[in-house]
Protein backbone atom coordinates (compact mmCIF):
# COMPACT_ATOMS: atom_id res chain seq x y z
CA UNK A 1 -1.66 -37.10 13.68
CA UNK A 2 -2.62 -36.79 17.13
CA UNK A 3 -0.48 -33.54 17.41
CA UNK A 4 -2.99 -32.00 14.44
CA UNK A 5 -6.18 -33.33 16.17
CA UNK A 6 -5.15 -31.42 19.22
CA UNK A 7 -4.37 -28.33 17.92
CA UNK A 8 -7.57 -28.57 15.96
CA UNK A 9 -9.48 -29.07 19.28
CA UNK A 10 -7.56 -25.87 20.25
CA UNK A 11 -8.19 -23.91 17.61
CA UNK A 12 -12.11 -24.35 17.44
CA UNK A 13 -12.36 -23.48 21.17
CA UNK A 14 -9.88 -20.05 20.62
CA UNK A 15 -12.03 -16.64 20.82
CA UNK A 16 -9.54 -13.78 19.62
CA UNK A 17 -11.45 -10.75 20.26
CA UNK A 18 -7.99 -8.36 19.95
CA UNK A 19 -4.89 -8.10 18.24
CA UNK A 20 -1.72 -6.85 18.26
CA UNK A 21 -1.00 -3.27 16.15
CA UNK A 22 2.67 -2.78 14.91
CA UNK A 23 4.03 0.50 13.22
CA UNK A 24 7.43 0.19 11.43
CA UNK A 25 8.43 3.69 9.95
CA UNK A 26 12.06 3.47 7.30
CA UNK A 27 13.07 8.00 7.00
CA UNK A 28 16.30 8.34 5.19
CA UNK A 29 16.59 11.77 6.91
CA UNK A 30 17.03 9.86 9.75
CA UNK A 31 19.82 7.53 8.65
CA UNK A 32 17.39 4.39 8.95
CA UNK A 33 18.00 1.48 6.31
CA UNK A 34 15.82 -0.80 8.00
CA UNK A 35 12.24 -0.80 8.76
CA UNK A 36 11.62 -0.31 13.28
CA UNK A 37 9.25 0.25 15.20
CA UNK A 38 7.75 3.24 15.74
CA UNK A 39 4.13 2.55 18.10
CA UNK A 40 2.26 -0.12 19.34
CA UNK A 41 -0.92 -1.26 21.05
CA UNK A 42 -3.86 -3.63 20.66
CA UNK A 43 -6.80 -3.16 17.98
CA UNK A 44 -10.01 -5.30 16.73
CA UNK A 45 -12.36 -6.26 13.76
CA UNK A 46 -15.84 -4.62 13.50
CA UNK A 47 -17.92 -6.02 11.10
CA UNK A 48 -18.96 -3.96 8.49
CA UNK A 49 -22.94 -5.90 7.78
CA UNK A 50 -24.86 -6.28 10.92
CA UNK A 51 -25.68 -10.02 12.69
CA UNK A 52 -28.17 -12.24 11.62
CA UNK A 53 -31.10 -12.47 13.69
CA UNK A 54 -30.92 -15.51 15.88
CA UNK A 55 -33.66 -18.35 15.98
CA UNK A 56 -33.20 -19.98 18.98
CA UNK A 57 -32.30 -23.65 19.01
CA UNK A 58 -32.94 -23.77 15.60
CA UNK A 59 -30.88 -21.27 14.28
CA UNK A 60 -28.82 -23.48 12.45
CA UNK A 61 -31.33 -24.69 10.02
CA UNK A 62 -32.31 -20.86 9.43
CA UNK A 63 -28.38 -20.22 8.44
CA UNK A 64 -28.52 -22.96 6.02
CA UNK A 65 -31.89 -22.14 4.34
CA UNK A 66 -30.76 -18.29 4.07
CA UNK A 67 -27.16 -19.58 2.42
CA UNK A 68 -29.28 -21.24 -0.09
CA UNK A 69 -31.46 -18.44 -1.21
CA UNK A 70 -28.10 -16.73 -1.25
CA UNK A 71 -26.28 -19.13 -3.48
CA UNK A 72 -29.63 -19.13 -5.78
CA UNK A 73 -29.91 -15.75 -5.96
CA UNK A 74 -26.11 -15.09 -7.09
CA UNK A 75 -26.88 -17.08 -9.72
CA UNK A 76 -29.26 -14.56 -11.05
CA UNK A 77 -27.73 -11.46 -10.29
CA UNK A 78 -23.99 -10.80 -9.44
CA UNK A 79 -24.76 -7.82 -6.51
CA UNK A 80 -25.66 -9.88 -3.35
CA UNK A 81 -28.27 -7.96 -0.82
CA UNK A 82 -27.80 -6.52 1.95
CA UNK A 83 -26.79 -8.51 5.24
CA UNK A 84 -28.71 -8.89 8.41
CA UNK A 85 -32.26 -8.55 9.59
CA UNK A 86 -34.90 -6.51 6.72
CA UNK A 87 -34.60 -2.61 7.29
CA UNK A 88 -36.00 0.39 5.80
CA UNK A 89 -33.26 1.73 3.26
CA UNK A 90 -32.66 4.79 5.85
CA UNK A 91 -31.67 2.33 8.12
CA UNK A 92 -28.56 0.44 6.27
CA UNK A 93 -25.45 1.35 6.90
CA UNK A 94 -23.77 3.54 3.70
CA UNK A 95 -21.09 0.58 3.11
CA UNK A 96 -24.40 -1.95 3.00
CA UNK A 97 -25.40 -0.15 -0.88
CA UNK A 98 -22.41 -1.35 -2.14
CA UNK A 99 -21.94 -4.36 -2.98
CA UNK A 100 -19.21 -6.63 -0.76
CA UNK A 101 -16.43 -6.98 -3.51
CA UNK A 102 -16.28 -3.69 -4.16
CA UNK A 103 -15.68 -2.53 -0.12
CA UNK A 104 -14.26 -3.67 2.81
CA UNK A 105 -16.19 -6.40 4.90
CA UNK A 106 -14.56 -5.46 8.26
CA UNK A 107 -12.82 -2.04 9.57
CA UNK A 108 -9.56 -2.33 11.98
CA UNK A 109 -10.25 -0.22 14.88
CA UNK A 110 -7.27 1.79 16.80
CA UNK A 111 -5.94 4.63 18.31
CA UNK A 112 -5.28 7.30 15.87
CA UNK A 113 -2.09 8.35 18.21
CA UNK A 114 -0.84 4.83 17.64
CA UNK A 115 -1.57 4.91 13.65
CA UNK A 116 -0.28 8.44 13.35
CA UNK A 117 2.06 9.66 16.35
CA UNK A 118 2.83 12.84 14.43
CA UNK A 119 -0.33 14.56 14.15
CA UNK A 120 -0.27 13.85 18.12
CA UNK A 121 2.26 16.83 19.14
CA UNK A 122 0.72 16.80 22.74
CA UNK A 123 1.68 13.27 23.43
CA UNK A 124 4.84 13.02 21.09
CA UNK A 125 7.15 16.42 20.83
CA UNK A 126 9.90 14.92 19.96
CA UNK A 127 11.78 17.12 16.79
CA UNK A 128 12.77 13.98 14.99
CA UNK A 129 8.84 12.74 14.68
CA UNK A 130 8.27 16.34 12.42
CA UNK A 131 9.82 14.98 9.84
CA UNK A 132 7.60 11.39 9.74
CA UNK A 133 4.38 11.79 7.40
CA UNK A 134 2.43 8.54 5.97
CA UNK A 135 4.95 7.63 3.25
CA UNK A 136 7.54 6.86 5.59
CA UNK A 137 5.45 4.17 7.66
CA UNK A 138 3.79 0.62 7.18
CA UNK A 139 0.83 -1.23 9.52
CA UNK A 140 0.37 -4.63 10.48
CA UNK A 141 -2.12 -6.28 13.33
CA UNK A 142 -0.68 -10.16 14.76
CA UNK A 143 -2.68 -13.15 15.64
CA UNK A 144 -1.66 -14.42 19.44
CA UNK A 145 -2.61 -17.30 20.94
CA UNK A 146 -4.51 -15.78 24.28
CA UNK A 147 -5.42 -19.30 25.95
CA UNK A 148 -4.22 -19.81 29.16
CA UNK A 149 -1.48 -22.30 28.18
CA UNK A 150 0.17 -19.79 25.81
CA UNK A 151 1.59 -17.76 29.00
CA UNK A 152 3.78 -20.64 29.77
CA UNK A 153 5.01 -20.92 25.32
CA UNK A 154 7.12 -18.32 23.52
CA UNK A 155 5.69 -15.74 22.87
CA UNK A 156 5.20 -15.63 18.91
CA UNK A 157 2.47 -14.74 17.07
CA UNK A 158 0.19 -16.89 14.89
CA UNK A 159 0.03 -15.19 11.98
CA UNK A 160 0.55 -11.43 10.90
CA UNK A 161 -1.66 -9.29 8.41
CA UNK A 162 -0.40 -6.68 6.34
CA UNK A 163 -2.46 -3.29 6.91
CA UNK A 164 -3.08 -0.66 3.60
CA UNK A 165 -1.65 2.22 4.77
CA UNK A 166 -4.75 4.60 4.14
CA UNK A 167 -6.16 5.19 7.71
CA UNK A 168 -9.55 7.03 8.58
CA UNK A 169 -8.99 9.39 11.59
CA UNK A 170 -11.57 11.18 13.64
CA UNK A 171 -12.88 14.17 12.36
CA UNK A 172 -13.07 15.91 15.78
CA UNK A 173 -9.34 14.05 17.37
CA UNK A 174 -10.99 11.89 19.11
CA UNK A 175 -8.55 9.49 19.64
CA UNK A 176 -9.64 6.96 17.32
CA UNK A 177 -9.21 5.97 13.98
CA UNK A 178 -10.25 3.17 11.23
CA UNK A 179 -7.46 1.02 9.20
CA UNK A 180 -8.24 -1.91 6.77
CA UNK A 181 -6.56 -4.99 5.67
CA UNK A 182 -4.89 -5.81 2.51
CA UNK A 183 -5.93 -8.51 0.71
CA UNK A 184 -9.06 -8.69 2.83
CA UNK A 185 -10.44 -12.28 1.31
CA UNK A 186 -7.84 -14.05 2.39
CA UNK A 187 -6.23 -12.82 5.26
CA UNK A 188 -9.90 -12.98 7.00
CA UNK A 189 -10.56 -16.55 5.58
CA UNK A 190 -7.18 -17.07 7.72
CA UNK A 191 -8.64 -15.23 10.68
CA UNK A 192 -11.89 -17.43 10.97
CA UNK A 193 -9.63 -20.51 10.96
CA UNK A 194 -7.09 -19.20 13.90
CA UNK A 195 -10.40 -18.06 15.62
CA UNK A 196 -10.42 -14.04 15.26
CA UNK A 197 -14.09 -12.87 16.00
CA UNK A 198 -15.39 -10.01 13.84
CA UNK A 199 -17.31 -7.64 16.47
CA UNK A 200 -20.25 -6.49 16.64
CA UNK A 201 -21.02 -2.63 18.57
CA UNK A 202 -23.67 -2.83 21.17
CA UNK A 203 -27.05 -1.17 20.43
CA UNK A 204 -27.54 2.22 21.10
CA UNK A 205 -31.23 1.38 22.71
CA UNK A 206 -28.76 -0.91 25.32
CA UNK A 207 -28.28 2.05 27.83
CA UNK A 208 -25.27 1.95 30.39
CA UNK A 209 -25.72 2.19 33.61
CA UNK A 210 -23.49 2.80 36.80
CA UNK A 211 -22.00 -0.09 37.82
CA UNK A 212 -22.37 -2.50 34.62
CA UNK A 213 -19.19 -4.76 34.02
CA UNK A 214 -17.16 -4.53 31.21
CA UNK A 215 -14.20 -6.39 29.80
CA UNK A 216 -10.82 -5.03 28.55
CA UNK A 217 -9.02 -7.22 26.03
CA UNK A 218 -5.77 -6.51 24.10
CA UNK A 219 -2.03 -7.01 24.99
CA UNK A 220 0.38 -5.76 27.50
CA UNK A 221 3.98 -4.07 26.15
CA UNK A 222 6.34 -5.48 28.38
CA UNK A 223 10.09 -6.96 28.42
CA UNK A 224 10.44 -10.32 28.00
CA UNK A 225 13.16 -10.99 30.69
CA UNK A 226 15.43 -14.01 29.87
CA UNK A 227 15.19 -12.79 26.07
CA UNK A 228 16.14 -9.56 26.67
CA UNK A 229 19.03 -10.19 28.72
CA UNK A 230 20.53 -12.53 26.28
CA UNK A 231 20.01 -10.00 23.28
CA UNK A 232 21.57 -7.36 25.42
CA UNK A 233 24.71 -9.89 26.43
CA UNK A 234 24.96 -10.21 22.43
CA UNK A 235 24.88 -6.73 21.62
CA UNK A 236 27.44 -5.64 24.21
CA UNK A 237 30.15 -8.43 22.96
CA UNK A 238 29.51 -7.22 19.20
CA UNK A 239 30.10 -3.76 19.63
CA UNK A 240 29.81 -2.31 22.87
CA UNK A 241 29.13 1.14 21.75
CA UNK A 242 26.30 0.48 19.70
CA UNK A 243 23.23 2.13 21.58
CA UNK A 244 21.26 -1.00 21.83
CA UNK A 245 19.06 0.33 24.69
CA UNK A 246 17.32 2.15 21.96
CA UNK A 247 15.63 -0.68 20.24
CA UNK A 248 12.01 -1.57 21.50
CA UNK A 249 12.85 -5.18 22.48
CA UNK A 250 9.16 -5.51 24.43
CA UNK A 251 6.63 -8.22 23.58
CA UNK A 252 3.12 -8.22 23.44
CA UNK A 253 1.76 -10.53 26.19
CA UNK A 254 -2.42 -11.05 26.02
CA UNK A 255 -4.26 -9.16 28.99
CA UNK A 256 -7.82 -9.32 29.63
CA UNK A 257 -9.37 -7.54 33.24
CA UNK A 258 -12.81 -6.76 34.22
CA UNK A 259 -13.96 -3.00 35.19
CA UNK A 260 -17.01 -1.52 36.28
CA UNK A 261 -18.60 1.77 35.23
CA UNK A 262 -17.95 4.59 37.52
CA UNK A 263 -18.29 8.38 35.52
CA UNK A 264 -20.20 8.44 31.71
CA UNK A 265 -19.81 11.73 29.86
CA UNK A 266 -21.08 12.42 26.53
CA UNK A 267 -17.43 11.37 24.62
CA UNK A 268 -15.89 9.23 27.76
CA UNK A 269 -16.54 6.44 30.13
CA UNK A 270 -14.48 6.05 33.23
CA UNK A 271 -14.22 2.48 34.74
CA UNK A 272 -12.65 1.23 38.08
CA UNK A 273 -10.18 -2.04 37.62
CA UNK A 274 -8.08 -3.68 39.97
CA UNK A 275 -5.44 -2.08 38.91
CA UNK A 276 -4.39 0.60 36.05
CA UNK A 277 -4.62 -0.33 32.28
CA UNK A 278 -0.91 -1.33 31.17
CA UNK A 279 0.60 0.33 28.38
CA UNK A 280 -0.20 -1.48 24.71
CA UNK A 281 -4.14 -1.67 26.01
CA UNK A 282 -4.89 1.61 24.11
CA UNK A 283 -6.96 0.89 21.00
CA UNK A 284 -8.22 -2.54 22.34
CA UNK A 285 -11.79 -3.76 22.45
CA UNK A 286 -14.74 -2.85 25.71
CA UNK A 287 -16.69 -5.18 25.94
CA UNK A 288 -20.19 -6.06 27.50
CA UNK A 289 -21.99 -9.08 28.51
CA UNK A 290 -23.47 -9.96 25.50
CA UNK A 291 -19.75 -9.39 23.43
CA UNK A 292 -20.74 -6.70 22.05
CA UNK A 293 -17.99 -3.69 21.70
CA UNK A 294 -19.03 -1.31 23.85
CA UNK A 295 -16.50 1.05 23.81
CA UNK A 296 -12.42 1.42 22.92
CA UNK A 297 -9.49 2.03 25.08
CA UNK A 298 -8.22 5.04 25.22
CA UNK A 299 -5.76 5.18 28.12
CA UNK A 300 -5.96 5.65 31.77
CA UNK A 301 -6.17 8.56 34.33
CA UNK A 302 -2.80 10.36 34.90
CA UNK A 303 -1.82 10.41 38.57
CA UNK A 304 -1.58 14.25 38.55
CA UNK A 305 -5.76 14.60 38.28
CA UNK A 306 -7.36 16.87 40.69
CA UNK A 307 -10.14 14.13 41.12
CA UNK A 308 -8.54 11.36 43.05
CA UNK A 309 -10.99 9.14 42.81
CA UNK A 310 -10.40 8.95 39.39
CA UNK A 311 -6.50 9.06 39.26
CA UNK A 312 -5.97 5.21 37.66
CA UNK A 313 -9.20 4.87 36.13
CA UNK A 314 -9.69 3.03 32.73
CA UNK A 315 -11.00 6.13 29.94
CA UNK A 316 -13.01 4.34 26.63
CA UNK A 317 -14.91 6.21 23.97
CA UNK A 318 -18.31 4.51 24.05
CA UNK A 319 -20.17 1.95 20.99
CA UNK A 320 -22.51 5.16 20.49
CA UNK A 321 -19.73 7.37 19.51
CA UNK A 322 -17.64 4.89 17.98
CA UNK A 323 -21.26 4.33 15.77
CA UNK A 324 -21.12 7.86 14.38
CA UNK A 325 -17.58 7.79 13.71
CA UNK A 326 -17.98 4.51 11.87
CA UNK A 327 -21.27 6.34 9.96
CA UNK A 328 -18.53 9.05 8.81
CA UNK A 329 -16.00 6.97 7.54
CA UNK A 330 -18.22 4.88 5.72
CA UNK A 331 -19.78 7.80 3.86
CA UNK A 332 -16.50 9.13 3.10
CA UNK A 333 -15.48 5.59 1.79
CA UNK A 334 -18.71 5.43 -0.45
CA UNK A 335 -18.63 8.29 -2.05
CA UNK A 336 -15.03 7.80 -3.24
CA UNK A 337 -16.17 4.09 -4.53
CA UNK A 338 -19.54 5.15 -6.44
CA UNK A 339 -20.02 7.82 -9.40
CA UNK A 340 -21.70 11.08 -7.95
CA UNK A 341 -24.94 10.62 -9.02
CA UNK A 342 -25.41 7.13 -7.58
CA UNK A 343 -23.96 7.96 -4.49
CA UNK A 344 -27.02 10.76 -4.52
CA UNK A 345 -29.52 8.47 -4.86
CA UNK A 346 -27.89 6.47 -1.42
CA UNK A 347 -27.69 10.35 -0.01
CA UNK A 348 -31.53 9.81 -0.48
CA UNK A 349 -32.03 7.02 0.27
CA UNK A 350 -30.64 7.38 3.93
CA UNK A 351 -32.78 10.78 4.26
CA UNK A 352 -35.86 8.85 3.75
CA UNK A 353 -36.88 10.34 0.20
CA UNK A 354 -37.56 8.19 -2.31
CA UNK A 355 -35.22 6.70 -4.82
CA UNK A 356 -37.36 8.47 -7.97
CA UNK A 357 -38.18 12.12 -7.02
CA UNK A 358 -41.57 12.20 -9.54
CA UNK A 359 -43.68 9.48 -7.80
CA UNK A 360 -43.18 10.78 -4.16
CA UNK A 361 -43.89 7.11 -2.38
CA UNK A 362 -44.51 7.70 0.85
CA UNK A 363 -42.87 4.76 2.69
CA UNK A 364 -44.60 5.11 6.13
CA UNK A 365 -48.14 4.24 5.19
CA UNK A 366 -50.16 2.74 8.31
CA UNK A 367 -51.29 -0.16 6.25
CA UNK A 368 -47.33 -1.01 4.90
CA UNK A 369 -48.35 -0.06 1.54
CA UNK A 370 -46.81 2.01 -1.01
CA UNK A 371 -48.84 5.63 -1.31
CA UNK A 372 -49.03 8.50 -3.34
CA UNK A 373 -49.24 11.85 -2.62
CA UNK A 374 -52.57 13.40 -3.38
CA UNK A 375 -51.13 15.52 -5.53
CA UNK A 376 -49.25 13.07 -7.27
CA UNK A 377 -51.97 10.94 -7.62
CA UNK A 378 -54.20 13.90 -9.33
CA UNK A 379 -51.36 14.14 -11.66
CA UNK A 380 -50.84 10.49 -12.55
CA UNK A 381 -54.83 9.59 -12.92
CA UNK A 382 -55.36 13.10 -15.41
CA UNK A 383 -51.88 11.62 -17.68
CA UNK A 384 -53.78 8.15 -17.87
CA UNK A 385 -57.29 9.33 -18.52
CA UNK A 386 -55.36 11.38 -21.47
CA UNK A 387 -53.32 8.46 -22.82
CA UNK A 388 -56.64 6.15 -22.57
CA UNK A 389 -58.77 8.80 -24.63
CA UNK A 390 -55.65 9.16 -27.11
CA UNK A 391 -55.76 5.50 -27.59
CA UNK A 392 -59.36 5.06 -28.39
CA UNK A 393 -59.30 7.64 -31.26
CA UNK A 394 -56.77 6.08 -32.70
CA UNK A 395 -57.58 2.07 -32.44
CA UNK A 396 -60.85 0.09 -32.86
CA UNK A 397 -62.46 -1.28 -29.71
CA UNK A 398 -61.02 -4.70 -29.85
CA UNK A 399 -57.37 -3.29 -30.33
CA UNK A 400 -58.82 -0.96 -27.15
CA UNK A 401 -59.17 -3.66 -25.18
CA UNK A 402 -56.48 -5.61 -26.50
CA UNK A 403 -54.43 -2.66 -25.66
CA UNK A 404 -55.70 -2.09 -21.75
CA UNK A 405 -55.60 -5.93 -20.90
CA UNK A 406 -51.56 -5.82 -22.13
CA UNK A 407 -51.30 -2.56 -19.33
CA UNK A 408 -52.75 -4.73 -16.89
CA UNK A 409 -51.16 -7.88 -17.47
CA UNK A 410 -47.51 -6.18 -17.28
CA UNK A 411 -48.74 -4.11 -14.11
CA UNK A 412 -49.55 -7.41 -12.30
CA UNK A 413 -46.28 -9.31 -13.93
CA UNK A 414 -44.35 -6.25 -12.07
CA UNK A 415 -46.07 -7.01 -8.73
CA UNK A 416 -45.58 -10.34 -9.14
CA UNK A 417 -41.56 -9.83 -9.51
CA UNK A 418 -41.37 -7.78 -6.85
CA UNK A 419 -42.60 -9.51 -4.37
CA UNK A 420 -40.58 -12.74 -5.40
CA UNK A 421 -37.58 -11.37 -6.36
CA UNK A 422 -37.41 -7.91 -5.43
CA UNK A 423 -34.59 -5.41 -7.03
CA UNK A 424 -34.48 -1.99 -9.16
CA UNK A 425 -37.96 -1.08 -9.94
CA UNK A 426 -37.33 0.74 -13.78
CA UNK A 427 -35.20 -2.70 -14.19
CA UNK A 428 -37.87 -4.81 -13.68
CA UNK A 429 -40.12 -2.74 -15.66
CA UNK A 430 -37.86 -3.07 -18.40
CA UNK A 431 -37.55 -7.11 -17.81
CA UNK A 432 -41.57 -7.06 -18.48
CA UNK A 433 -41.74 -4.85 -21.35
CA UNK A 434 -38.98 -6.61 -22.94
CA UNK A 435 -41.40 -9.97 -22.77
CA UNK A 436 -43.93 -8.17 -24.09
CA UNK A 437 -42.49 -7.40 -26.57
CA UNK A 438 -40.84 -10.74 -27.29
CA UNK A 439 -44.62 -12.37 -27.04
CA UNK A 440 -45.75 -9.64 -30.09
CA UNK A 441 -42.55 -10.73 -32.16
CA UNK A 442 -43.67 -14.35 -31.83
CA UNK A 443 -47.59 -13.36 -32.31
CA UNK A 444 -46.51 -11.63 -35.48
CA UNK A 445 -44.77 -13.99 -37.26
CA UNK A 446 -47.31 -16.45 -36.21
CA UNK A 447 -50.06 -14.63 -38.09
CA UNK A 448 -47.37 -13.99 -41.08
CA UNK A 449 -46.73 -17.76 -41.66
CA UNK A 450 -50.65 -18.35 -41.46
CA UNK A 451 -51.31 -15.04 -43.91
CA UNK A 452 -48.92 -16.92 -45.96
CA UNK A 453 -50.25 -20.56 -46.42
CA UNK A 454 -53.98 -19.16 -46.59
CA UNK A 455 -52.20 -17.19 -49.52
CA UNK A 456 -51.07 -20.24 -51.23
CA UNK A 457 -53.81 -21.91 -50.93
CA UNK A 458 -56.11 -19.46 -52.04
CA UNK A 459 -53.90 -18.62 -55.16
CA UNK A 460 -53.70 -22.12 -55.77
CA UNK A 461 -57.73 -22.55 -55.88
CA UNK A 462 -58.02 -19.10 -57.62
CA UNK A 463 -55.43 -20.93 -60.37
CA UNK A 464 -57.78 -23.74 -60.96
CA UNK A 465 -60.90 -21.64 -61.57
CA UNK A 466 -59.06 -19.83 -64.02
CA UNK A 467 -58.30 -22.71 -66.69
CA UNK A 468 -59.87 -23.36 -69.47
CA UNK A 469 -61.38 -26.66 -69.83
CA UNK A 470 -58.84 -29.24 -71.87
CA UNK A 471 -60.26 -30.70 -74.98
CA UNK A 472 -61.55 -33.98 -75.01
């Protein structure tokens, strides 16, 4: 009991901010009957919905009130909202108009040379790695235990995820690319409990300057000595010719070090560390002060540059990059999960037109109101003004005004829902109409049972005068 208290305790104090990337590849080609490894590095969760806003001290009590109206409001409707702070449409992200069952709730970030060594000829030309495409290979990210103790444990991993193999590269090869998990609920459920943090990138209005510090985190590839020996002692008394040397017998040991900015360019950020990056960093997290991701590893400066002042220093593509990539992906993604014409209406959305093309709302009135074009408005008050004059030839006064004071009641029954509830304008519409009509079903058969029983009873009194008086 006390051994499951303390690794509670341990647990609920663990930050994993990086894990560990595997690629196994399996070619027949190649003679291979078992899965090996092909690449490794270090990777990380980005959030797909942005933070909550914080409260302050009393943040807490915010969370809990908003989990409420959440709960309440999937009771009503199966889609839940949007995440995060109120924006303007234009201002969600493309994954944030779909709701979260249907789409991912994190991405895996990398390096695409780690998910896909093949399409990297300039780093890889070996002949053998032609013949590797997608099919051939499987993904997986582990869980390590980075606290200080673990250095002195064996090195084994937590818990490993299961990757689908369908990753997003750069359009432009940049060297970065987006990978999800399989069976998302569940493995991330697991996640929170081992104490994997899904990351946030910093905002773009938080400008870099020379000089900040930033924070590598991910794993070193290196042998682990006493291990390796022993496996190698093994191999060599099985079958001595067997080219065990071959087989990628390095661990990944958890590596954190602190840099400062020293070059920016518009795709890459140079930063000074103590000393050079260690292979298995690429594809891990930079991170700021305020743990946000402010850029991903990409590798180091070769020895060979001209500029020796750079020669060791750490490269990262920075958060505002990494944004548009992650903009591009999730459009891709959306399109493929939503029928054309929907996703059209998001297309839209995004571009700041409105969601119905014939009412032209302009959305940036001074006053926060919805307006209408002039035009528009012309239009709209000349089709009324026709339908009004339509309606008084045809009905008496009273079914006039009977008539206008429904129009007005529904109009207001509208606002009213929108401002409680919110949601699809033509479905709300429809929601009020479909009252309306409801309440004139009711009103109907209401005067139809009275037009009844003042029939009976008139027929009954109309019978009576129409006897003939009885003999006496």
């Amino acid at each position: 009991m006390l051994r499951t208290a303390a690794l509670a305790a341990s647990t609920a104090k663990r930050s994993v901010r990086s894990l560990a990337l595997s690629v196994h590849f399996k070619h027949p080609d190649l003679g291979m009957e078992d899965y090996e490894v092909l690449s490794r590095a270090s990777a990380f969760l980005l959030q797909v919905d942005p933070e909550e806003e914080s409260d302050g001290p009393y943040s807490y009590l915010s969370k809990s009130e908003k989990e409420r109206e959440r709960r309440i409001h999937k009771q009503k409707y199966s889609p839940e909202p949007a995440g995060g702070p109120p924006r303007d449409p234009k201002d969600l992200s493309w994954l944030e108009f779909c709701p979260g069952r249907h789409r991912p709730l994190v991405h895996v970030l990398t390096s695409s040379h780690v998910l896909s060594p093949w399409l990297w000829k300039q780093y890889y030309p070996q002949p053998w790695l032609n013949v590797v495409t997608q099919e051939h290979v499987r993904y997986s990210v582990d869980v390590f235990d980075n606290s200080a103790d673990s250095k002195t444990t064996k090195r084994e991993p937590l818990a490993t995820f299961a990757l689908n193999p369908y990753p997003i590269h750069h359009p432009s090869e940049m060297d970065v690319a987006i990978i999800h998990l399989k069976q998302e609920d569940s493995a991330l459920k697991n996640m929170r409990s081992l104490g994997v943090e899904m990351m946030h990138l910093r905002k773009d209005d938080n400008l870099f300057d020379k000089g900040d510090e930033v924070v590598f985190d991910g794993f070193e590839l290196a042998e682990e000595h006493y291990a390796h020996m022993e496996k190698m002692n093994n191999d060599l008394d099985e079958n001595e010719d067997k080219e065990s040397s071959q087989e990628d017998t390095r661990v990944f040991i958890p590596y954190i070090e602190t840099g400062n900015l020293i070059f920016a360019s518009a795709s890459r950020f140079l930063s000074s560390t103590e000393k050079p990056l260690p292979e298995g960093l690429c594809g891990g997290p930079v991170i700021d002060r305020d743990n946000r991701i402010c850029g991903i590893v990409e590798g180091i400066i070769p020895s060979d540059h001209e500029n020796k002042e750079m020669v060791g220093a750490a490269s990262f593509i920075p958060s505002f990059r990494l944004r548009e990539f992650v903009d591009h992906a999730e459009r891709m993604m959306l399109q493929k999960i939503l029928p054309e014409h929907v996703f059209q209406k998001v297309v839209n959305l995004k571009e700041g037109k409105p969601l119905h093309h014939n009412t032209s709302i302009d959305l940036t009135s001074d006053d926060g109101n919805q307006q209408l074009s002039n035009e528009d408005a012309t239009t709209l008050n000349e089709a009324f003004d026709s339908a009004i004059k339509g309606v008084k030839k045809s009905n008496n006064p009273d079914q006039v005004k009977a008539i206008l004071g429904t129009i007005e009641r529904e109009q207001q029954e509208v606002i009213d829902m929108i401002e409680r509830e919110g949601g699809d304008l033509d479905e709300i519409i429809a929601k009020v109409r479909t009252r309306t009509r409801q309440r004139q079903r009711e009103i109907f058969e209401e005067v139809e049972n009275d037009s009844i029983q003042e029939a009976e009873i008139v027929s009954e009194i109309e019978g009576t005068s129409d006897e003939k008086p009885s003999k006496q």
